[in-house]
C-alpha atoms as a PDB file:
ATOM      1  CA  UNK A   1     138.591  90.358 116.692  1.00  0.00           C
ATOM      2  CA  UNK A   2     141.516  92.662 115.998  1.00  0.00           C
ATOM      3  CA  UNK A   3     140.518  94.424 119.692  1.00  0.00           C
ATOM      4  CA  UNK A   4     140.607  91.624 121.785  1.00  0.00           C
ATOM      5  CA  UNK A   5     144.196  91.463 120.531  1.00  0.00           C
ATOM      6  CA  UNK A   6     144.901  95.008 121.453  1.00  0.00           C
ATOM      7  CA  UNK A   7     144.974  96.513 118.082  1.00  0.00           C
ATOM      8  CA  UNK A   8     143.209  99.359 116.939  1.00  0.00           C
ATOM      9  CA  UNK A   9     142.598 100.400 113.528  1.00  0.00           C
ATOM     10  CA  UNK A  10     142.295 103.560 112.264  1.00  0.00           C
ATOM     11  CA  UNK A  11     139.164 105.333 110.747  1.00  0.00           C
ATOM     12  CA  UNK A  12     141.326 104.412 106.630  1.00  0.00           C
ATOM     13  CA  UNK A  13     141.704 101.193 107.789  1.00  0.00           C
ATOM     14  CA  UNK A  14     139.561  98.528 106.137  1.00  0.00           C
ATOM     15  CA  UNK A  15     139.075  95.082 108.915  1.00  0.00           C
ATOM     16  CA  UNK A  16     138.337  93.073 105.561  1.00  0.00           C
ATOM     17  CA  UNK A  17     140.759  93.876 103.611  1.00  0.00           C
ATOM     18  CA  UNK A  18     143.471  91.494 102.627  1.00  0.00           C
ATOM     19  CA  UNK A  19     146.968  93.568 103.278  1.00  0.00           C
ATOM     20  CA  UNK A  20     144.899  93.826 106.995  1.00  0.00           C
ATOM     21  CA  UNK A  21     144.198  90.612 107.225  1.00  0.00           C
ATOM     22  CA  UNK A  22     147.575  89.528 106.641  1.00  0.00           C
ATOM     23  CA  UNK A  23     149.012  91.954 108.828  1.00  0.00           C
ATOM     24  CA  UNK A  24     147.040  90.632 111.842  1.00  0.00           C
ATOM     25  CA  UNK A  25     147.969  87.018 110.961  1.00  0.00           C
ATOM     26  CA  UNK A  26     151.739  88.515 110.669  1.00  0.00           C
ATOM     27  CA  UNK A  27     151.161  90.203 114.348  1.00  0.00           C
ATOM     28  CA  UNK A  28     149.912  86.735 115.603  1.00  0.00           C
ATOM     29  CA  UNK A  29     152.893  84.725 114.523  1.00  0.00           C
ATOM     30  CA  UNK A  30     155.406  87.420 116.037  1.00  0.00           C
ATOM     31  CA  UNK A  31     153.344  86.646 119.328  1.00  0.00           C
ATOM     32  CA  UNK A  32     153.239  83.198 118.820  1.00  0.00           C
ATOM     33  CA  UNK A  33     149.333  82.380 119.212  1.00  0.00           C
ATOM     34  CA  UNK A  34     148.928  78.863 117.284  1.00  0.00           C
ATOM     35  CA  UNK A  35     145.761  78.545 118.313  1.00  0.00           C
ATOM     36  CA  UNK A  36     144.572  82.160 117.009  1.00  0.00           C
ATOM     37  CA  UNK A  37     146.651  81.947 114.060  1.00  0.00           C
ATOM     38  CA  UNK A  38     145.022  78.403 113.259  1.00  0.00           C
ATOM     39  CA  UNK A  39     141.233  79.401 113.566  1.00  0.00           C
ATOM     40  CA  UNK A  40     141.660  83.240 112.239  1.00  0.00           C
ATOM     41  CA  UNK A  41     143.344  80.844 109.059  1.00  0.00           C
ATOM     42  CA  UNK A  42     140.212  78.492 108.831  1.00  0.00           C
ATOM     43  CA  UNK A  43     137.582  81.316 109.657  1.00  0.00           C
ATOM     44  CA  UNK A  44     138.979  84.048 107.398  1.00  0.00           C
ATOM     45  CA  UNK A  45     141.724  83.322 105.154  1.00  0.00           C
ATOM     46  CA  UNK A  46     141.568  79.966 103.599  1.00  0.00           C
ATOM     47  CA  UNK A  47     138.028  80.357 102.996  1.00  0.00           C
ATOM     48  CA  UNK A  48     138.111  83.736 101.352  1.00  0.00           C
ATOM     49  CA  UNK A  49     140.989  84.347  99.166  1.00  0.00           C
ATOM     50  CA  UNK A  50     139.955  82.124  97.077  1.00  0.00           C
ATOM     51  CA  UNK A  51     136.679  83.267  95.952  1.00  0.00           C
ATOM     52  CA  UNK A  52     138.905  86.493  96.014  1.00  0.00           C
ATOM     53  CA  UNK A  53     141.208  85.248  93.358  1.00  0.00           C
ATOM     54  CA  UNK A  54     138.336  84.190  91.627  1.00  0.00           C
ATOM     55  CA  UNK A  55     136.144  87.204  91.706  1.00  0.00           C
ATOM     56  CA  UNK A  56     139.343  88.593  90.247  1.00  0.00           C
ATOM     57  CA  UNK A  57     139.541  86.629  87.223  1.00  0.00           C
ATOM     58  CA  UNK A  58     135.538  86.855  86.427  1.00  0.00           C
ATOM     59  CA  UNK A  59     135.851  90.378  86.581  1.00  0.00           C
ATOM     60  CA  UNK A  60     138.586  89.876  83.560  1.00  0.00           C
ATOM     61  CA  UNK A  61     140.971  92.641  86.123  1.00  0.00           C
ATOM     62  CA  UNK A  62     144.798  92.948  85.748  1.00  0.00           C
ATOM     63  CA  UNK A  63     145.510  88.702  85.763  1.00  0.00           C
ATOM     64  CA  UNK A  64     149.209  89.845  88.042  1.00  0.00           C
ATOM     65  CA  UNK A  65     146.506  90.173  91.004  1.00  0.00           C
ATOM     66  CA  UNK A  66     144.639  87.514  90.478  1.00  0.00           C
ATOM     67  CA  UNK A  67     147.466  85.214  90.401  1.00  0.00           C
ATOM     68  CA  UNK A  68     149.219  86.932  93.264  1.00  0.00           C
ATOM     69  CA  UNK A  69     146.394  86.080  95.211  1.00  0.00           C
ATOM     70  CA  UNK A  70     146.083  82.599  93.944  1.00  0.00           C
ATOM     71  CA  UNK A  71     149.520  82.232  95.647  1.00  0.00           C
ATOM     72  CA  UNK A  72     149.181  84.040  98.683  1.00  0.00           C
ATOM     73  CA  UNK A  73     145.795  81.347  99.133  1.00  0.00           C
ATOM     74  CA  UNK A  74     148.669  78.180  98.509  1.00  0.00           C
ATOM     75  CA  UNK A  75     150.948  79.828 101.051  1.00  0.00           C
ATOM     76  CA  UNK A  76     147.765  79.953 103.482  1.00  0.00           C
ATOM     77  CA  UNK A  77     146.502  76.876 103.164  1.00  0.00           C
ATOM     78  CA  UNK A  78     150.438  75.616 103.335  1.00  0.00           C
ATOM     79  CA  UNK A  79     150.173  77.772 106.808  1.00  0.00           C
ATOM     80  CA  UNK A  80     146.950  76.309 108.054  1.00  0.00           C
ATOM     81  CA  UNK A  81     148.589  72.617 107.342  1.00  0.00           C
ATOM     82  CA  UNK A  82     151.714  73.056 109.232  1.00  0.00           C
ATOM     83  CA  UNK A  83     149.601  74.592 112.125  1.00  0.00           C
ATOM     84  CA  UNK A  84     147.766  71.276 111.999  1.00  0.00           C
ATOM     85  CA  UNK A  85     151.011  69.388 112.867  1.00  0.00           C
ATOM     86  CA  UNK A  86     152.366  71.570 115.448  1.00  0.00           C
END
């Protein structure tokens, strides 16, 4: 995914991981693909922070992250609505 958008990451890089996740959705908007922003939203993000957040909270870790993460999920579902419209 990240290649067919010219990006390479490097060998510390994790593809799964949430600051690089966010960071590719951030590289989208600043080229302005909607329509990649919109399904990399509904096939990675929305779906997955969530049970994130929630893995977060079962595993009784610092509650600052799992909260953070709880909000970064609003803001991406907020995102994947106004996509919707546009």
């Amino acid at each position: 995914l990240y290649g067919r958008q010219g990006i390479t990451l490097s060998d510390r890089d994790m593809p799964d991981h949430l600051a690089t996740e966010l960071e590719f959705m951030h590289f989208l908007c600043s080229q302005k693909k909607v329509e990649l922003q919109a399904d990399f939203l509904e096939k990675h993000l929305v779906n997955w922070i969530p049970q994130l957040a929630q893995s977060f909270l079962k595993q009784e870790m610092v509650p600052f992250y799992a909260r953070l993460i709880m909000l970064i999920g609003h803001y991406v579902e907020s995102d994947q609505k106004y996509l919707a419209q546009t």
